[in-house]
Protein backbone atom coordinates (compact mmCIF):
# COMPACT_ATOMS: atom_id res chain seq x y z
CA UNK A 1 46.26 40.81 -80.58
CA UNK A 2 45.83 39.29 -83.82
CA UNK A 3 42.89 39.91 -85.67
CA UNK A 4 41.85 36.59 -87.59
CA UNK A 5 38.77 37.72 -89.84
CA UNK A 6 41.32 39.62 -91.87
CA UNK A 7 43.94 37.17 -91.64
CA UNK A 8 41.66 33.60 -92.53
CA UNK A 9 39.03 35.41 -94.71
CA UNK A 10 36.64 32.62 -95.51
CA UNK A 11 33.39 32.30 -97.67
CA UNK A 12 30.75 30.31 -97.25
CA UNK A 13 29.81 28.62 -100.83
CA UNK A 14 26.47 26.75 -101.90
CA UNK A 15 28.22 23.96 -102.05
CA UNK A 16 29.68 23.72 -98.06
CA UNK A 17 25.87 24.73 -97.29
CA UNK A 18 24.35 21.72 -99.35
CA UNK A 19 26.09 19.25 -97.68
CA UNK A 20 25.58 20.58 -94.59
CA UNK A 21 22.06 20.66 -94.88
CA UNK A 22 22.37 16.65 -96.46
CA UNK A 23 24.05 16.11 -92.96
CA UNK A 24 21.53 17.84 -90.84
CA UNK A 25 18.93 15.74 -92.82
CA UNK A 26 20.56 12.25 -92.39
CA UNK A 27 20.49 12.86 -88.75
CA UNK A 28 17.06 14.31 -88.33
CA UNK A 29 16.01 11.12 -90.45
CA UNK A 30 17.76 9.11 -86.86
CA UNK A 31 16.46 11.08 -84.29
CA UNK A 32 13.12 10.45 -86.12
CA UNK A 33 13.88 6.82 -85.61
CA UNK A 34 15.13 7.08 -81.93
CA UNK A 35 11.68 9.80 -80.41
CA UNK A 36 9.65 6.88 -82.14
CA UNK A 37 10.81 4.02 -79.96
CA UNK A 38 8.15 3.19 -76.93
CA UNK A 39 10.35 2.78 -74.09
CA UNK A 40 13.91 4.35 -75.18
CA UNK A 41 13.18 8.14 -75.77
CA UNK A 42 17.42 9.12 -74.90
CA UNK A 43 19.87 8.93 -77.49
CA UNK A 44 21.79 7.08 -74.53
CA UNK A 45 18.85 4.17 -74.83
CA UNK A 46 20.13 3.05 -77.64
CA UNK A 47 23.84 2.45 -76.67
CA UNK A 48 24.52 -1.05 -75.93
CA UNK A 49 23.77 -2.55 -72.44
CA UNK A 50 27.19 -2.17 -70.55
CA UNK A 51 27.70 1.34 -71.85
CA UNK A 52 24.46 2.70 -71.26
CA UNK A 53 24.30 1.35 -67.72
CA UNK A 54 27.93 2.86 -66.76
CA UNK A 55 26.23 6.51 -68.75
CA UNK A 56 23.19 6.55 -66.43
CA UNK A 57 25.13 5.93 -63.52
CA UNK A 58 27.98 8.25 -64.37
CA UNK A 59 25.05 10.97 -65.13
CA UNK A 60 23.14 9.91 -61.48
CA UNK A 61 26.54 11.08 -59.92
CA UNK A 62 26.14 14.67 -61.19
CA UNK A 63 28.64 13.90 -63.81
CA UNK A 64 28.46 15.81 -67.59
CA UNK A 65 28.35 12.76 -70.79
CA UNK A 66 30.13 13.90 -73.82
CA UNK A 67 29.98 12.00 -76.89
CA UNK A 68 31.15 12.77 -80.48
CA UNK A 69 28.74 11.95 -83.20
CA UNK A 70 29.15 11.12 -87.02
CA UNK A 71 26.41 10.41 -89.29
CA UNK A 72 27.18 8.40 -92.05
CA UNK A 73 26.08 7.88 -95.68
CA UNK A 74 24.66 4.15 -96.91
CA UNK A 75 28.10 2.86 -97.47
CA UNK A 76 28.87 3.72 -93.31
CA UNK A 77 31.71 6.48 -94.14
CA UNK A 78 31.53 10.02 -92.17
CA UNK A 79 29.30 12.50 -94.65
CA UNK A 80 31.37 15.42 -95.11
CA UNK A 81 30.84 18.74 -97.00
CA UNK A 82 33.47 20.36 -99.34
CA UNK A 83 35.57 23.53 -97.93
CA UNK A 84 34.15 23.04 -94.62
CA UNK A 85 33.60 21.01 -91.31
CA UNK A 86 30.86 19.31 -89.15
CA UNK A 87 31.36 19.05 -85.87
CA UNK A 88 28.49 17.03 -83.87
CA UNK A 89 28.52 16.19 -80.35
CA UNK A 90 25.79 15.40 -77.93
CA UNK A 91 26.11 15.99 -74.17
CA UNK A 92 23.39 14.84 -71.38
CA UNK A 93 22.70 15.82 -67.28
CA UNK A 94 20.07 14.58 -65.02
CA UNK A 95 19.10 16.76 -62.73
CA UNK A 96 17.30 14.93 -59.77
CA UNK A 97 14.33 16.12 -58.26
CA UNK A 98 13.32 18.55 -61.60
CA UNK A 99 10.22 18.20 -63.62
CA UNK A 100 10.31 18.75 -66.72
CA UNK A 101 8.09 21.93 -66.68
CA UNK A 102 10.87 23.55 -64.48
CA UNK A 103 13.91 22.24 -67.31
CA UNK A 104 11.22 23.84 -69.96
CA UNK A 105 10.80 27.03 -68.17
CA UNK A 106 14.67 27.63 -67.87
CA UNK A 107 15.58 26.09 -71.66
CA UNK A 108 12.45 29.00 -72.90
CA UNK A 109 13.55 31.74 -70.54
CA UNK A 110 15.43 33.41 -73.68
CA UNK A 111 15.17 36.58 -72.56
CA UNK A 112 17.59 35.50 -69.90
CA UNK A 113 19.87 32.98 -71.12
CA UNK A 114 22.15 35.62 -71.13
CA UNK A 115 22.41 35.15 -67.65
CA UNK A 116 22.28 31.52 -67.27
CA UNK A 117 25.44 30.54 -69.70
CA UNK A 118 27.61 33.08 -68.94
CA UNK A 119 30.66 33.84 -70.27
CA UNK A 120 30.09 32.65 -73.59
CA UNK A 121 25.95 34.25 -74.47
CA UNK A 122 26.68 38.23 -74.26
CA UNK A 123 23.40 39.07 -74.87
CA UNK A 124 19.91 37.40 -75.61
CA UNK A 125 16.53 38.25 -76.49
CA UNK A 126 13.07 36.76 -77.22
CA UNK A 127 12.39 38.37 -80.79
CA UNK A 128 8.90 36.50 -80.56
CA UNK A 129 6.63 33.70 -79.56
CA UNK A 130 3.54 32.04 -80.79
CA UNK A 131 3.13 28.37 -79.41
CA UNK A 132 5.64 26.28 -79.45
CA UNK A 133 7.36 28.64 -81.89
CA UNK A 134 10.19 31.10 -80.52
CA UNK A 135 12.89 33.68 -82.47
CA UNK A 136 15.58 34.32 -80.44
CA UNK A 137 18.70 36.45 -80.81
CA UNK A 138 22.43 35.53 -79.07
CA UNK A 139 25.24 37.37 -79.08
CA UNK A 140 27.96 35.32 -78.75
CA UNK A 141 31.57 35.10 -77.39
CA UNK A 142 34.25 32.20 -77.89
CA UNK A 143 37.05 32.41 -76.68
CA UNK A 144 40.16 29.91 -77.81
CA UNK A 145 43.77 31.27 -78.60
CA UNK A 146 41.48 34.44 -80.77
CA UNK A 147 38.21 35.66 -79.35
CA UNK A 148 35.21 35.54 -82.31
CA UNK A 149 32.22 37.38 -81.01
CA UNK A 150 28.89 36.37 -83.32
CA UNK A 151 24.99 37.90 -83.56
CA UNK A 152 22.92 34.66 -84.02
CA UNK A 153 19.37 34.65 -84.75
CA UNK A 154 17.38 31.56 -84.37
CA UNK A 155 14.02 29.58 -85.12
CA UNK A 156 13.17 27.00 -82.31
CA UNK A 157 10.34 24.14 -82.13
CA UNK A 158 9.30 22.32 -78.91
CA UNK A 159 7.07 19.08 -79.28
CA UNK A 160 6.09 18.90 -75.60
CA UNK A 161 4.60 14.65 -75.27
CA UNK A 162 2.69 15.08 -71.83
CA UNK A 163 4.40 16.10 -68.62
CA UNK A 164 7.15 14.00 -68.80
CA UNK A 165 8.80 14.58 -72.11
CA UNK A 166 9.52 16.89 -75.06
CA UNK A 167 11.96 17.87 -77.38
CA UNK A 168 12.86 20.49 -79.48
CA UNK A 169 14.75 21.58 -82.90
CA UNK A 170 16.60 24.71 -83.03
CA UNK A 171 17.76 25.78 -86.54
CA UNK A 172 20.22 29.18 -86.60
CA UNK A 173 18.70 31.99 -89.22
CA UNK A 174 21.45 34.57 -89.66
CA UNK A 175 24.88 34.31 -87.90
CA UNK A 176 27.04 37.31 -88.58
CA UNK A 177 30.82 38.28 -87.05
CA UNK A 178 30.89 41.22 -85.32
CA UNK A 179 34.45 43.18 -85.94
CA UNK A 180 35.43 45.84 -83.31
CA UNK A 181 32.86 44.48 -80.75
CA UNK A 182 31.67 46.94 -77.79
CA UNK A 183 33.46 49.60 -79.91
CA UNK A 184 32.67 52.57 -81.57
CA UNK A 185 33.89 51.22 -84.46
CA UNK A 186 31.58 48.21 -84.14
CA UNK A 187 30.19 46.24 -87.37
CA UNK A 188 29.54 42.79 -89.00
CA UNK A 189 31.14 41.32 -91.40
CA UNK A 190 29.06 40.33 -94.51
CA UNK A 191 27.29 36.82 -93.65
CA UNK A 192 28.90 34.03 -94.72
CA UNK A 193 31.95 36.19 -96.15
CA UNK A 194 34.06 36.23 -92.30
CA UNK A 195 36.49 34.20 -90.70
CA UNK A 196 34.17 31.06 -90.86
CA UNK A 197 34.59 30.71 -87.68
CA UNK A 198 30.69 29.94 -87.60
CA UNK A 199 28.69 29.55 -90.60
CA UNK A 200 25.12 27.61 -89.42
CA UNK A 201 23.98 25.66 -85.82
CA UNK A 202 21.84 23.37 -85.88
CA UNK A 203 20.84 22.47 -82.04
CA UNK A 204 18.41 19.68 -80.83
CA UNK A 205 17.05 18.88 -77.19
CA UNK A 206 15.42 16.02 -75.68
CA UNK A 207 13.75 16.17 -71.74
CA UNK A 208 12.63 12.98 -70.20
CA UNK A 209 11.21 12.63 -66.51
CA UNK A 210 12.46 9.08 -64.96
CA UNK A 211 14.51 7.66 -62.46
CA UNK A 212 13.35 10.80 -59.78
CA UNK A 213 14.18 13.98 -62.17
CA UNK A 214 14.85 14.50 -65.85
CA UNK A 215 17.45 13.39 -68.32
CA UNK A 216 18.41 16.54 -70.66
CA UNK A 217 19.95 15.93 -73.61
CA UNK A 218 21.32 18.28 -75.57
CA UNK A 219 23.05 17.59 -79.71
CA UNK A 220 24.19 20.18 -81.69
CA UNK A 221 25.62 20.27 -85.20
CA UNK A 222 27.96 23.32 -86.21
CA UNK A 223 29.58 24.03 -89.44
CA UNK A 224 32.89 25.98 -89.44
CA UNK A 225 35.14 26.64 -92.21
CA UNK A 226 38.04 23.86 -92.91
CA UNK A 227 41.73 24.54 -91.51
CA UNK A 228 43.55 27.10 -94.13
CA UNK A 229 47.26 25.71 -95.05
CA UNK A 230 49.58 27.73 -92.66
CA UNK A 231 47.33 28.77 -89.80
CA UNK A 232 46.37 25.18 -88.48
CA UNK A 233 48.15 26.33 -85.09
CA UNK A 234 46.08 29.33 -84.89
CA UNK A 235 42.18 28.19 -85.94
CA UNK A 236 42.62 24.45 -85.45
CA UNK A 237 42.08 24.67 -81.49
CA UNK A 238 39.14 27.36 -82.46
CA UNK A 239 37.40 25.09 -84.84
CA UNK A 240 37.90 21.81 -82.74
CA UNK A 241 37.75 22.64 -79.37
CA UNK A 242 35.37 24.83 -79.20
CA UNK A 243 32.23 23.01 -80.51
CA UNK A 244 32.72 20.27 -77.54
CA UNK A 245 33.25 22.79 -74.79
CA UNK A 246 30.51 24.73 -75.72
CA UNK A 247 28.22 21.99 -75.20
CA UNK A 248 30.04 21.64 -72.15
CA UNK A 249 29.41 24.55 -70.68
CA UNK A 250 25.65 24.42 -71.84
CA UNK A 251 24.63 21.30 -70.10
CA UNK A 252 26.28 22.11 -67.02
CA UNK A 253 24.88 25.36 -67.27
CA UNK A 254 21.08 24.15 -67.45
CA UNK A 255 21.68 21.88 -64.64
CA UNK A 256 22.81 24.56 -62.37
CA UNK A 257 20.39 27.18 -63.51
CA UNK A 258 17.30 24.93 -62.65
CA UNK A 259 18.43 23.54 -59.51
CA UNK A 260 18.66 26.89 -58.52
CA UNK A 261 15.59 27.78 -59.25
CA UNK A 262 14.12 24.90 -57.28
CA UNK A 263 16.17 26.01 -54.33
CA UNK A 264 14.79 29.33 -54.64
CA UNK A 265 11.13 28.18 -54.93
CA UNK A 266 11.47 25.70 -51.86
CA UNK A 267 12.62 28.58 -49.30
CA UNK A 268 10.14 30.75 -50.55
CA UNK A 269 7.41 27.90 -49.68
C-alpha cells in the first residue's frame, strides 16, 4: 500500500496559516451578520425565495443539503491562501419531532462521538468542560484511494439563545498524522511537517426549533495542502472529496443518533 506522508511531504508555512486565518475571519464577520437577523437564524434563510423553499422541503423529506461555500474579498473573488487550500461546505438536516436540548445533548456527548460517526472518529474524549467551554480529542480516519489517520484536539463554544436555538464555534488546537497507526511502531509526524493532508478545522453549528423539530446546520472550513505536480491522481480525490463527504456523513450521522435516542426514551416511558 503506498505510504503518502513520505511520498507528498508537505509543510505548513506562516504564510498558508495567515490566510487561512484571514478566511476564517471574513466568514465569522458573515455568520455575525446572518445569527443577528430577527427572523432568519439558518444560513438557508438567506437564500433567495425559490431556493430556500425547494431546501426546506427537500430537508422536511429526510433529505441531507450540501452546499459549497466561498468567501470572498471586497472585490467578490474567492480568498485563497498561498501553498494551500480551503475547502468550505455547509450541510443541514431537520430532524422532526427533536428539541433542541436532545440535538445539544448528542452534539456535547464527546465522550461518545466515537460511537455516533463511525467509521471515520476512531476515538474521542472529553479532555474538559467548564460552561459552555469543552476540549475534546478525535482520532480520526479518512479513507479515499490512501487512508490518513489524524489526533485532533479541539476548543468548542456554544451560545445557547433560549430553548429553541444555539450555536456553536469549534476551532481545531493541534492536528497531528499518526504513521504506523494501531502498531507497535505507532508515532506522529511533526505538526504541520506531514502529508498536509490536514493542517487546521475550523467547524461551526447552528440549532433552530421550528416547523415541529430542529434545523441543524452544520459549516466547516478545512485547510489541506495544495495538489503537488505529479501526484494529482493520487491526493486530488483525498483533498477534494473528502471535505464534502465528511460533512456528509456528520449530518446524517446526528440525525440518526438523536432520533434514536428519542426512540429509546419513548419505549422506556
Amino acid at each position: 500500500m503506498l505510504r503518502p506522508p513520505e511520498i507528498t511531504a508537505a509543510t505548513l508555512g506562516k504564510a498558508t496559516e495567515d490566510g487561512f486565518t484571514r478566511y476564517v475571519q471574513a466568514t465569522e464577520v458573515r455568520i455575525a451578520k446572518e445569527l443577528a437577523r430577527p427572523s432568519a437564524f439558518l444560513y438557508i434563510d438567506g437564500l433567495l425565495d425559490l431556493r430556500r423553499r425547494e431546501a426546506l422541503a427537500a430537508l422536511k423529506r429526510g433529505e441531507i443539503y450540501m452546499e459549497r461555500l466561498a468567501t470572498l474579498d471586497a472585490s467578490g473573488r474567492p480568498l485563497t491562501t498561498p501553498a494551500g487550500l480551503i475547502h468550505h461546505w455547509l450541510g443541514a438536516v431537520f430532524i422532526p419531532g427533536a428539541t433542541v436540548a436532545q440535538v445539544l445533548a448528542i452534539a456535547q456527548d464527546y465522550n461518545h462521538v466515537q460511537d455516533y460517526y463511525k467509521p471515520e472518529v476512531l476515538r474521542s474524549r472529553l479532555v474538559s468542560h467548564h460552561g459552555n467551554d469543552f476540549k475534546v480529542f478525535y482520532r480520526l480516519r479518512k479513507k479515499k484511494i490512501i487512508t490518513v489517520t489524524l489526533n485532533t484536539e479541539h476548543d468548542v463554544h456554544y451560545f445557547p439563545l433560549g430553548s429553541t436555538r444555539a450555536y456553536s464555534r469549534s476551532y481545531s488546537t493541534r492536528i497531528a498524522q499518526v504513521e504506523n497507526a494501531d502498531q507497535p511502531r505507532e508515532h506522529e509526524k511533526p505538526v504541520g511537517q506531514d502529508g498536509g493532508f490536514m493542517w487546521r478545522l475550523t467547524n461551526y453549528w447552528r440549532f433552530d426549533a421550528r416547523d415541529g423539530g430542529v434545523y441543524v446546520e452544520f459549516e466547516s472550513i478545512t485547510l489541506t495542502r495544495d495538489i503537488p505536480t505529479g501526484l494529482g491522481w493520487l491526493i486530488k480525490p483525498f483533498l477534494i472529496g473528502i471535505p464534502k463527504e465528511s460533512l456528509q456523513m456528520s449530518m446524517g450521522s446526528i440525525r440518526a443518533a438523536v432520533l434514536a435516542g428519542m426512540a429509546v426514551a419513548s419505549k422506556s416511558q
